[in-house]
PDB file of N, CA and C in Angstrom:
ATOM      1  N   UNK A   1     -12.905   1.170  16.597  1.00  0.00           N
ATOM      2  CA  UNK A   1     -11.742   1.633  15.863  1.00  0.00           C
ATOM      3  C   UNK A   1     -12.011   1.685  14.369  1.00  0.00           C
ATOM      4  N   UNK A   2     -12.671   0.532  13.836  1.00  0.00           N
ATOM      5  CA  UNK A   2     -12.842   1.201  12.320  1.00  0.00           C
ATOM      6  C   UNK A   2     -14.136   1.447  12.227  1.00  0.00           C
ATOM      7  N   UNK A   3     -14.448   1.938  11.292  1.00  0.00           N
ATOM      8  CA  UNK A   3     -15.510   1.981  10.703  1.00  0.00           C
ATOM      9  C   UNK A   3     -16.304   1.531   9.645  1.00  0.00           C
ATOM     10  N   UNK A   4     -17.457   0.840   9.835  1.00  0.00           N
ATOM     11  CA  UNK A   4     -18.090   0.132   8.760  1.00  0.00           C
ATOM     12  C   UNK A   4     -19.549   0.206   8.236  1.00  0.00           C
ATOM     13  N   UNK A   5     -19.670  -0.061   7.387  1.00  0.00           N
ATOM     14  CA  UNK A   5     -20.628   0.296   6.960  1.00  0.00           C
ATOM     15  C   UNK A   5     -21.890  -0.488   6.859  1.00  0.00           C
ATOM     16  N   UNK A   6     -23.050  -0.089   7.328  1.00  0.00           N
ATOM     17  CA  UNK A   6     -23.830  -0.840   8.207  1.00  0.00           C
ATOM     18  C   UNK A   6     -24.601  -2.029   6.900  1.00  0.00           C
ATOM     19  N   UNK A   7     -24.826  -1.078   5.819  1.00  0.00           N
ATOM     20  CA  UNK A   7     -25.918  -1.311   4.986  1.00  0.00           C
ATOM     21  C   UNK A   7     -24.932  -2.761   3.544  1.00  0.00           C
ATOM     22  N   UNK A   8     -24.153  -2.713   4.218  1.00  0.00           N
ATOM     23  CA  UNK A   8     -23.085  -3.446   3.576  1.00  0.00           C
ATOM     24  C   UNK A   8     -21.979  -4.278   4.108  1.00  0.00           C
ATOM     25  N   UNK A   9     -22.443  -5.392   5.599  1.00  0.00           N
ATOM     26  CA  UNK A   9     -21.897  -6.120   6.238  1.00  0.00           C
ATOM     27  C   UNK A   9     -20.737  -6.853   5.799  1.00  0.00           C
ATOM     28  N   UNK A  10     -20.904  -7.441   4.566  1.00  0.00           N
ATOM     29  CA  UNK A  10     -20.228  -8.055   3.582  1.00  0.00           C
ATOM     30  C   UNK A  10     -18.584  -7.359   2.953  1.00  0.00           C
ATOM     31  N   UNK A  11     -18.740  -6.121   2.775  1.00  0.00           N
ATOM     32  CA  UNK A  11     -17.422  -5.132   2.730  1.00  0.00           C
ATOM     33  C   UNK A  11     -16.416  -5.409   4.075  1.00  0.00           C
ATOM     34  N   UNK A  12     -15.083  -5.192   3.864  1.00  0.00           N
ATOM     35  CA  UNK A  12     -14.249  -5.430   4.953  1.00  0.00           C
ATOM     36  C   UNK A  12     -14.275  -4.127   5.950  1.00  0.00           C
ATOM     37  N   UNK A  13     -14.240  -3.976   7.321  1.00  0.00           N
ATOM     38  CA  UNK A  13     -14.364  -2.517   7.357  1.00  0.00           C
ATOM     39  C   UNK A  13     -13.413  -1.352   6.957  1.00  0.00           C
ATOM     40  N   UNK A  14     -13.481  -0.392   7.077  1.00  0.00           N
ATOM     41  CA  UNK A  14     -12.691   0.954   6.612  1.00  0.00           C
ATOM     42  C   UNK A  14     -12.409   1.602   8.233  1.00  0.00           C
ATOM     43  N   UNK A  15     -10.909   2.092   7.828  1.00  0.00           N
ATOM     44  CA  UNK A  15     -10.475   3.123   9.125  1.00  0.00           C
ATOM     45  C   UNK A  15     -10.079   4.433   8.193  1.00  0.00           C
ATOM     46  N   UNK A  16     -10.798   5.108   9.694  1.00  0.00           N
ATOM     47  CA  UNK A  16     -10.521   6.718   8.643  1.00  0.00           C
ATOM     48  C   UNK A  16      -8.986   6.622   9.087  1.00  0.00           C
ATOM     49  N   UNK A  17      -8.608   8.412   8.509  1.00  0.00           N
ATOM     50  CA  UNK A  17      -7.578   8.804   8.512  1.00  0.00           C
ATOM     51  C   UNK A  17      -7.132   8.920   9.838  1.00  0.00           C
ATOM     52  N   UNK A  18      -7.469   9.502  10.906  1.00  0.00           N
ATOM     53  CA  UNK A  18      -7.348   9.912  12.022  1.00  0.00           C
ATOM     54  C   UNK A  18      -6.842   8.314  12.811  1.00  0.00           C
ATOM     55  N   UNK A  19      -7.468   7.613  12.348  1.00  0.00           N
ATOM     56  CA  UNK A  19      -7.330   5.863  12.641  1.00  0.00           C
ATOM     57  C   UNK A  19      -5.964   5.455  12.113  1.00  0.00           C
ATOM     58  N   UNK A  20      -6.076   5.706  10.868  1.00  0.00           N
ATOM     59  CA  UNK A  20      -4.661   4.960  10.277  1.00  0.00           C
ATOM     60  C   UNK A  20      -3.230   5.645  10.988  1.00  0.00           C
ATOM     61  N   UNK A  21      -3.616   7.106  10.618  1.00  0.00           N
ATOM     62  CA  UNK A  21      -2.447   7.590  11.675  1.00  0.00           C
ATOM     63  C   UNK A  21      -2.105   7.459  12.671  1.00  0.00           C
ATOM     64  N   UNK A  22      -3.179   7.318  13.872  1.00  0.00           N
ATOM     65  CA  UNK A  22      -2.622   6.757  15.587  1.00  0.00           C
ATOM     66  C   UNK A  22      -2.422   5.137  15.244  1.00  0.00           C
ATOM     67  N   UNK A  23      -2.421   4.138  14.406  1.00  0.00           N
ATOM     68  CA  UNK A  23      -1.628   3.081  14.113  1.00  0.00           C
ATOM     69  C   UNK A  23      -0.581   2.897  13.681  1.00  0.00           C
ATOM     70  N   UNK A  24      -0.208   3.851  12.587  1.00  0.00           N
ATOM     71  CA  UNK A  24       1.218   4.210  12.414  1.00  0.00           C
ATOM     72  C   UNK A  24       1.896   5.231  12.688  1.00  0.00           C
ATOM     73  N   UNK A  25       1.395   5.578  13.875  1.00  0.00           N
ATOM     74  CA  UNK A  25       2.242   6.401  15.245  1.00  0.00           C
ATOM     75  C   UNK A  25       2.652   7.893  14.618  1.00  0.00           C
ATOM     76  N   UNK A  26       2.029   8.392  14.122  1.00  0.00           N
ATOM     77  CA  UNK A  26       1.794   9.705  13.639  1.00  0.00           C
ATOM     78  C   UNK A  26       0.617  10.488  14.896  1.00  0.00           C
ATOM     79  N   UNK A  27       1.237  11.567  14.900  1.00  0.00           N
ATOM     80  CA  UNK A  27       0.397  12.468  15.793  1.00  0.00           C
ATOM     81  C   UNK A  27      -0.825  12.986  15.346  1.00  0.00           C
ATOM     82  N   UNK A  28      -1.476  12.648  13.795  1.00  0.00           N
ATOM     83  CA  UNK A  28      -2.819  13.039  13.639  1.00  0.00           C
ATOM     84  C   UNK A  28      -2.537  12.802  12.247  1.00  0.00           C
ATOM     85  N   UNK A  29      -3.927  13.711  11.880  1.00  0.00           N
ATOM     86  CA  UNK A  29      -4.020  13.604  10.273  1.00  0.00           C
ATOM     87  C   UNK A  29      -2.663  14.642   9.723  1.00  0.00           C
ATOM     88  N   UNK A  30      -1.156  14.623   9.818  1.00  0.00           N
ATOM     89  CA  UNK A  30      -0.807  16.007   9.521  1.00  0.00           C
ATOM     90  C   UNK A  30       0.045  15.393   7.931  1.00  0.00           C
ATOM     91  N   UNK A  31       0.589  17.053   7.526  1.00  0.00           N
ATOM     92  CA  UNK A  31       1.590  16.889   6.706  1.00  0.00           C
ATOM     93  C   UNK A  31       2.310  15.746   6.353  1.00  0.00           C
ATOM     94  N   UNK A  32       3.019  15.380   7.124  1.00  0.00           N
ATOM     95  CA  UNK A  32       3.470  14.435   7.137  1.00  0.00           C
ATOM     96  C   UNK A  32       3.258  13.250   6.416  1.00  0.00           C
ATOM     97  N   UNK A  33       2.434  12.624   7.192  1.00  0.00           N
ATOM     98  CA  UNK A  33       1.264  11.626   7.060  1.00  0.00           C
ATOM     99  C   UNK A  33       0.634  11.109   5.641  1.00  0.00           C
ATOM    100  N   UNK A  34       0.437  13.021   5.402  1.00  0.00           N
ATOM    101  CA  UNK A  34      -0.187  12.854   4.159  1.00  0.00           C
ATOM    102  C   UNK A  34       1.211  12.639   2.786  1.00  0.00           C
ATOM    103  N   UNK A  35       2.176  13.495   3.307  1.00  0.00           N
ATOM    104  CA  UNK A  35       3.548  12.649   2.000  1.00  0.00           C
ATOM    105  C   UNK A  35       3.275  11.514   2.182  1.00  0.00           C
ATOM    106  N   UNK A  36       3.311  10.820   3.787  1.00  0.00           N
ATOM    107  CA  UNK A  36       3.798   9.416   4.093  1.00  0.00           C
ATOM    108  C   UNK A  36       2.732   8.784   3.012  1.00  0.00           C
ATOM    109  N   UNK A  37       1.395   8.637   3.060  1.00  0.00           N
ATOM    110  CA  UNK A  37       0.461   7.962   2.120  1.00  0.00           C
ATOM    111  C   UNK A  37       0.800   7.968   0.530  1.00  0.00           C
ATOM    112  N   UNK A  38       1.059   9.448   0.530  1.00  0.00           N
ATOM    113  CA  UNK A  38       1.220   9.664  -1.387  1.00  0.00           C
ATOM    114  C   UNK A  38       2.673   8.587  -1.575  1.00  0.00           C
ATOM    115  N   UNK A  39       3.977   8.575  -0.640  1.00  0.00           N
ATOM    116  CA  UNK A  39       5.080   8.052  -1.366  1.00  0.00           C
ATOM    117  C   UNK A  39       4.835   6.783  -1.275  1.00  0.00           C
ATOM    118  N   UNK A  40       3.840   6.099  -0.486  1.00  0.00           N
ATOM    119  CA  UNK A  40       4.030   4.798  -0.305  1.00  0.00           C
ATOM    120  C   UNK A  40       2.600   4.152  -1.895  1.00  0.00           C
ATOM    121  N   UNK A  41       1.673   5.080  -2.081  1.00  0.00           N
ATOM    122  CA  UNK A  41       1.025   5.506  -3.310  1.00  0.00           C
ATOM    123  C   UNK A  41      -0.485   4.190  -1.974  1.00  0.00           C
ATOM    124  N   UNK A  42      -0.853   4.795  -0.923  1.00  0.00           N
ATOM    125  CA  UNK A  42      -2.121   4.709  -0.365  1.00  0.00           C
ATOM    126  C   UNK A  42      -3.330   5.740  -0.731  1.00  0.00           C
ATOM    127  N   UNK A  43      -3.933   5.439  -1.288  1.00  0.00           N
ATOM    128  CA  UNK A  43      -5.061   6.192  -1.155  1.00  0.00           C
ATOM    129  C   UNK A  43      -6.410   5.980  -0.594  1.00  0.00           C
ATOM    130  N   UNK A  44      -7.198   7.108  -0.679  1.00  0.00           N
ATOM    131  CA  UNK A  44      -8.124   6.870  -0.113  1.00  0.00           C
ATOM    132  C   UNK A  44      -9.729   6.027  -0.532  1.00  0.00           C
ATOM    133  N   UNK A  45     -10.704   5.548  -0.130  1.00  0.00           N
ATOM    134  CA  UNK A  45     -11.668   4.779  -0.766  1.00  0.00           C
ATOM    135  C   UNK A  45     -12.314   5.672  -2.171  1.00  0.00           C
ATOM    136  N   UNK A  46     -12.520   5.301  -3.350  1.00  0.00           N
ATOM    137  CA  UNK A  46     -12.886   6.441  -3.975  1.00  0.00           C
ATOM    138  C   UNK A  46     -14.385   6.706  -3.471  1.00  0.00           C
ATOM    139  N   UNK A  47     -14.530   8.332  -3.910  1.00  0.00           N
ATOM    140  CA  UNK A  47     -16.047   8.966  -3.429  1.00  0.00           C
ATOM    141  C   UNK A  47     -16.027   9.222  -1.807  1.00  0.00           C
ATOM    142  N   UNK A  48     -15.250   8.588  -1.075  1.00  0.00           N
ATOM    143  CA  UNK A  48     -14.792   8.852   0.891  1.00  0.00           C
ATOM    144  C   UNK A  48     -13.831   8.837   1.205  1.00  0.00           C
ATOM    145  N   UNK A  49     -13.749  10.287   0.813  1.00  0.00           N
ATOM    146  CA  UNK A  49     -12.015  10.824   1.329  1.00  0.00           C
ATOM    147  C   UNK A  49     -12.004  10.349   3.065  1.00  0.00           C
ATOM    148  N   UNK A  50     -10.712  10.433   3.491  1.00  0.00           N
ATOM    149  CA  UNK A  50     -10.416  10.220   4.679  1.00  0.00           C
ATOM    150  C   UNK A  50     -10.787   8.643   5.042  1.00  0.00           C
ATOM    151  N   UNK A  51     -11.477   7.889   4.771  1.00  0.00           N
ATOM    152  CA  UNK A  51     -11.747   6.309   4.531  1.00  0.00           C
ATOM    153  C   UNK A  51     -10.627   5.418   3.272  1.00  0.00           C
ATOM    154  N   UNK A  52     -10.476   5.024   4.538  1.00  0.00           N
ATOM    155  CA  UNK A  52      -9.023   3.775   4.101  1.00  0.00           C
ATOM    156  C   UNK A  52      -9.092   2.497   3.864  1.00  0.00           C
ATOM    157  N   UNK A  53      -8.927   1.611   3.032  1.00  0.00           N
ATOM    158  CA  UNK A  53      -9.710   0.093   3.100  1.00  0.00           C
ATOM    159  C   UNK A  53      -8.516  -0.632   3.738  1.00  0.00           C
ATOM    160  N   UNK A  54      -8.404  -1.261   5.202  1.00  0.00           N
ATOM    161  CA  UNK A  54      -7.100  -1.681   5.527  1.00  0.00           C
ATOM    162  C   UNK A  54      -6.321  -2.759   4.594  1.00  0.00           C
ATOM    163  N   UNK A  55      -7.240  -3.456   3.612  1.00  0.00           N
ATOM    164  CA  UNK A  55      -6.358  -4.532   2.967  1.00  0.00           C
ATOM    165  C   UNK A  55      -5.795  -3.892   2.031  1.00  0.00           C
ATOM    166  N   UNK A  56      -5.645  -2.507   1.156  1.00  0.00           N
ATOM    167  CA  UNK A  56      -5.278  -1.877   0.402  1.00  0.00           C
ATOM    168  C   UNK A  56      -3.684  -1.293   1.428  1.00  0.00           C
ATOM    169  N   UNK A  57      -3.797  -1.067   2.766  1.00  0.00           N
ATOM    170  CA  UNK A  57      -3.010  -0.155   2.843  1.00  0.00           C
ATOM    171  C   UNK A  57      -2.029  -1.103   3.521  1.00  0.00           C
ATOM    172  N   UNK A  58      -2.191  -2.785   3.407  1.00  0.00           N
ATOM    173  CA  UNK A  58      -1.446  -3.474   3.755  1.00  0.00           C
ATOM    174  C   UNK A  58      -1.171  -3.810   2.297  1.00  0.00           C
ATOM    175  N   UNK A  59      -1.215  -4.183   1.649  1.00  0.00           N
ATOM    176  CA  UNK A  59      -0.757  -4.229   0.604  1.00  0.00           C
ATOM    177  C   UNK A  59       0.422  -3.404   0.458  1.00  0.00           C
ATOM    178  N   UNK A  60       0.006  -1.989   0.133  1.00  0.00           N
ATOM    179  CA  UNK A  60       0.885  -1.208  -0.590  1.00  0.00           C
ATOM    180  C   UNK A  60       2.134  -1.125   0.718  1.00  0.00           C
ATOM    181  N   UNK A  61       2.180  -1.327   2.226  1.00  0.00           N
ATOM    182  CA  UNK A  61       3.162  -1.654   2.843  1.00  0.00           C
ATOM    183  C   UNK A  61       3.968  -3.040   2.779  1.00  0.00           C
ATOM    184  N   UNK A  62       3.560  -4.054   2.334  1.00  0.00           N
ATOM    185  CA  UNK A  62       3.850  -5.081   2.028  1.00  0.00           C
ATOM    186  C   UNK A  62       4.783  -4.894   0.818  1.00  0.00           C
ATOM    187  N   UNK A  63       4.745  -4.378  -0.529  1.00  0.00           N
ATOM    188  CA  UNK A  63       5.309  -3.702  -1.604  1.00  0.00           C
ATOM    189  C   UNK A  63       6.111  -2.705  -1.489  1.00  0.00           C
ATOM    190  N   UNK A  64       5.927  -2.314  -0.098  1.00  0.00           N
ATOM    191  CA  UNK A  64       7.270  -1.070   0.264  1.00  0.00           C
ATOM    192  C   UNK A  64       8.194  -1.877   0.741  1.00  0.00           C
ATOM    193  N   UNK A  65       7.758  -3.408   1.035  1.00  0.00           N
ATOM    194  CA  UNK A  65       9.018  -3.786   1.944  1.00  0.00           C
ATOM    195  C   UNK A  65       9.605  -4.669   1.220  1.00  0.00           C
ATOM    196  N   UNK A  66       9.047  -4.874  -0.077  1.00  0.00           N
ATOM    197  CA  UNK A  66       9.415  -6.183  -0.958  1.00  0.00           C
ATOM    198  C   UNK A  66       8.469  -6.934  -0.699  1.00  0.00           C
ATOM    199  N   UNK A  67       7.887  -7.337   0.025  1.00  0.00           N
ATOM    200  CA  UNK A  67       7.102  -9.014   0.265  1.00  0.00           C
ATOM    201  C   UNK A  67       5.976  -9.132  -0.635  1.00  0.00           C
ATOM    202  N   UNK A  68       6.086  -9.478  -1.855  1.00  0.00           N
ATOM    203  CA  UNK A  68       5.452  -9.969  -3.073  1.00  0.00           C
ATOM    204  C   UNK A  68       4.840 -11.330  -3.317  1.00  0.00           C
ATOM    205  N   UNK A  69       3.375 -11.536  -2.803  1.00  0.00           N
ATOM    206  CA  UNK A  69       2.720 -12.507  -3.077  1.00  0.00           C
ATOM    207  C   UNK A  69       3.151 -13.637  -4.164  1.00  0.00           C
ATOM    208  N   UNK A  70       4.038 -14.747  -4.421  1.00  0.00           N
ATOM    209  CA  UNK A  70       4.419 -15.998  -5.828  1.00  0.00           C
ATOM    210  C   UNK A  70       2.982 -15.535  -6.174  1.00  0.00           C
ATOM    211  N   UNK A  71       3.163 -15.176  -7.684  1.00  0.00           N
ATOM    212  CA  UNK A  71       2.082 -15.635  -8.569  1.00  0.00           C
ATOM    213  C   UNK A  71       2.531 -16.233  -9.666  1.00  0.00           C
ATOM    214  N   UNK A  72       1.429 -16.707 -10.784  1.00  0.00           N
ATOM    215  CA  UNK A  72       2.083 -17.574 -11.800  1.00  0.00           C
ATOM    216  C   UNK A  72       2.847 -16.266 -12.872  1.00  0.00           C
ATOM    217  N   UNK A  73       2.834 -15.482 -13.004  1.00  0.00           N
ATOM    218  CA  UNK A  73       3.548 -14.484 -13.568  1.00  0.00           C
ATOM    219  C   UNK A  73       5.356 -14.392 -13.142  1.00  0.00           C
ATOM    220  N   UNK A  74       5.510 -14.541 -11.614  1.00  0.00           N
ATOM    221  CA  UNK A  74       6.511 -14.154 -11.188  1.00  0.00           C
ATOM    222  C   UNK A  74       7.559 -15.255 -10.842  1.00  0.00           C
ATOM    223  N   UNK A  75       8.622 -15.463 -11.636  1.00  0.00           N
ATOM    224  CA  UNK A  75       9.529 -16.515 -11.672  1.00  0.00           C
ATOM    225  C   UNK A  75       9.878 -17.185 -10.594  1.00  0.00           C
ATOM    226  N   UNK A  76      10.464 -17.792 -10.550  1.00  0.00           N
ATOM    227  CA  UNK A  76      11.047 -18.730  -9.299  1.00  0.00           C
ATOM    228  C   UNK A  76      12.291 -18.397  -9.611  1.00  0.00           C
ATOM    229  N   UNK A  77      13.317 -18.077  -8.338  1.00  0.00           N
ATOM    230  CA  UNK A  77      15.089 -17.753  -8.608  1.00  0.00           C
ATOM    231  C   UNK A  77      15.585 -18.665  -9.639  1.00  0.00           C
ATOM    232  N   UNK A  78      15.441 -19.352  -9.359  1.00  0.00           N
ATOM    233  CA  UNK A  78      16.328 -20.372 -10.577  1.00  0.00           C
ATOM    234  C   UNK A  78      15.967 -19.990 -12.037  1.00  0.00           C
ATOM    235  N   UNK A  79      14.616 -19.887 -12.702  1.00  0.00           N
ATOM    236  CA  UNK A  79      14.472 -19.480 -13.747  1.00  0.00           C
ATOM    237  C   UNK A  79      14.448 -17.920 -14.182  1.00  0.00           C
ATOM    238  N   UNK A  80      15.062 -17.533 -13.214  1.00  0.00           N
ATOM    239  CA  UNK A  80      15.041 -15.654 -13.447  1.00  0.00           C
ATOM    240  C   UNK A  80      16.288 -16.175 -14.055  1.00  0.00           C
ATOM    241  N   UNK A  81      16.275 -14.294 -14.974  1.00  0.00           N
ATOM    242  CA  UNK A  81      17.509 -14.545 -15.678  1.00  0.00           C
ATOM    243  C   UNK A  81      18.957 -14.040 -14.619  1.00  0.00           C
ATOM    244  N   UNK A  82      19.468 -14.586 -14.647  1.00  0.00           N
ATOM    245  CA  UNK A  82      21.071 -15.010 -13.916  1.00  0.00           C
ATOM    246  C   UNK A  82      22.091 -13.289 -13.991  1.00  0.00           C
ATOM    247  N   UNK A  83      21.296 -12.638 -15.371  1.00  0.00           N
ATOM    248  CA  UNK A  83      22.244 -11.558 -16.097  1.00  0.00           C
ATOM    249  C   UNK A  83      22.012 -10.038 -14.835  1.00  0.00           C
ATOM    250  N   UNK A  84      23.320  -9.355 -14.558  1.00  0.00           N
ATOM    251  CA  UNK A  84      22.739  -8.110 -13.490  1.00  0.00           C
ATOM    252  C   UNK A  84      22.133  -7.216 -14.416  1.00  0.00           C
ATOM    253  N   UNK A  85      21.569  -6.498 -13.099  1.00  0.00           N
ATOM    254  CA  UNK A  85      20.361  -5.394 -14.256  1.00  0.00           C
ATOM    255  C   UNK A  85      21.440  -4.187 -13.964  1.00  0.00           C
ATOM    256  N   UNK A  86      21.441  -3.116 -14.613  1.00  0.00           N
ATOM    257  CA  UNK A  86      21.709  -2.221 -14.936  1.00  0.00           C
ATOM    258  C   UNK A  86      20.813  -0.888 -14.091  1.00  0.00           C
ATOM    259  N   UNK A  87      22.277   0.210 -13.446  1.00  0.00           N
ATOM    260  CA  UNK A  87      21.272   0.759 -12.172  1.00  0.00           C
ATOM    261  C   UNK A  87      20.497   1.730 -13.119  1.00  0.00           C
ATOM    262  N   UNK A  88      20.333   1.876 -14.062  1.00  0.00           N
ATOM    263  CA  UNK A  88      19.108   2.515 -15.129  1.00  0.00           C
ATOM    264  C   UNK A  88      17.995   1.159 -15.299  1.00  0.00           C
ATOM    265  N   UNK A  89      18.014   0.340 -15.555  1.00  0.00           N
ATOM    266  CA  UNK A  89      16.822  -0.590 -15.207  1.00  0.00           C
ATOM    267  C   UNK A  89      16.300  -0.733 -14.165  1.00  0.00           C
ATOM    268  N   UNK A  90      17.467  -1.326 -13.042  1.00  0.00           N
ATOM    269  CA  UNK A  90      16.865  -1.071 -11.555  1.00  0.00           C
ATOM    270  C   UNK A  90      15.698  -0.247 -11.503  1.00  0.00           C
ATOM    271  N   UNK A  91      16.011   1.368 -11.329  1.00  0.00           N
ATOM    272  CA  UNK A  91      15.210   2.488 -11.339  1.00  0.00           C
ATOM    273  C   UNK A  91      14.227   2.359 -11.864  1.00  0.00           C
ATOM    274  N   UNK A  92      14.423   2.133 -13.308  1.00  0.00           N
ATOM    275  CA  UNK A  92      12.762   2.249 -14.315  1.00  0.00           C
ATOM    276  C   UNK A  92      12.015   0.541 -13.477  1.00  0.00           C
ATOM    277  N   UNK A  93      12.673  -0.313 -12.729  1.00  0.00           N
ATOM    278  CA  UNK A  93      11.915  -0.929 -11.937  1.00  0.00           C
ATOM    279  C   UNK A  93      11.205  -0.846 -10.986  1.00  0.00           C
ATOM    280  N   UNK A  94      12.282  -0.032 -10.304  1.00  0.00           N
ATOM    281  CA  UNK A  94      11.687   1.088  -8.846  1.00  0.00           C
ATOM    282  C   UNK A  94      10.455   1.392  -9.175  1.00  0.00           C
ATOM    283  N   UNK A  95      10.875   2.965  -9.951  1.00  0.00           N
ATOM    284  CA  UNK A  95      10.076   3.890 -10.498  1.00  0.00           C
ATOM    285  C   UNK A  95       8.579   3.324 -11.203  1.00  0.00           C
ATOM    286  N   UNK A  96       8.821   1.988 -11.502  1.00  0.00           N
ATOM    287  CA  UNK A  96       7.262   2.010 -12.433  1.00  0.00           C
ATOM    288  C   UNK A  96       7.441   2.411 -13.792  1.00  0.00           C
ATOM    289  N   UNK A  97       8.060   2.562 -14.402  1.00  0.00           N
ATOM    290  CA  UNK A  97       8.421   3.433 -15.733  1.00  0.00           C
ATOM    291  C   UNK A  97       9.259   1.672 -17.035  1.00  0.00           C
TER     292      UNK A  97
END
């Protein structure tokens, strides 16, 4: 099922495209598929199109769903600020902006 690369045991393996899609129940490499990757912002390995690194594309599903690794950057509820955000902040939160 995936594919790896021989000369480089040490790398995690890679699933192509055709792979990632019959896992997330898509009928092939189509249209679709391919919005589905760009909105969720998956891409592909650079220099091997169609090669996917699975810990990248769990990630960026993990971040679609909220589930955000505690790091020392990211507050604990109690010390977030208490004040509501504003649905123009929200967004530029969404958005990345």
């Amino acid at each position: 099922m995936f594919d790896t690369l021989p000369s480089n045991p040490w790398l995690p393996p890679l699933m192509t495209g055709a792979e990632l899609a019959e896992v997330m129940r898509y009928s092939g490499v189509t249209s679709a598929f391919r919005g589905w990757l760009k909105t969720l912002g998956i891409k592909s390995v650079p220099g091997r199109n169609g090669l996917y690194d699975p810990h990248h594309v769990r990630h960026r599903l993990d971040v679609a769903q909220g589930m955000f690794p505690r790091t020392a950057a990211t507050p604990d509820a109690s010390e977030a600020n208490t004040e509501p955000m504003s649905l123009t902040d929200k967004r530029r939160l969404r958005r990345g902006k």
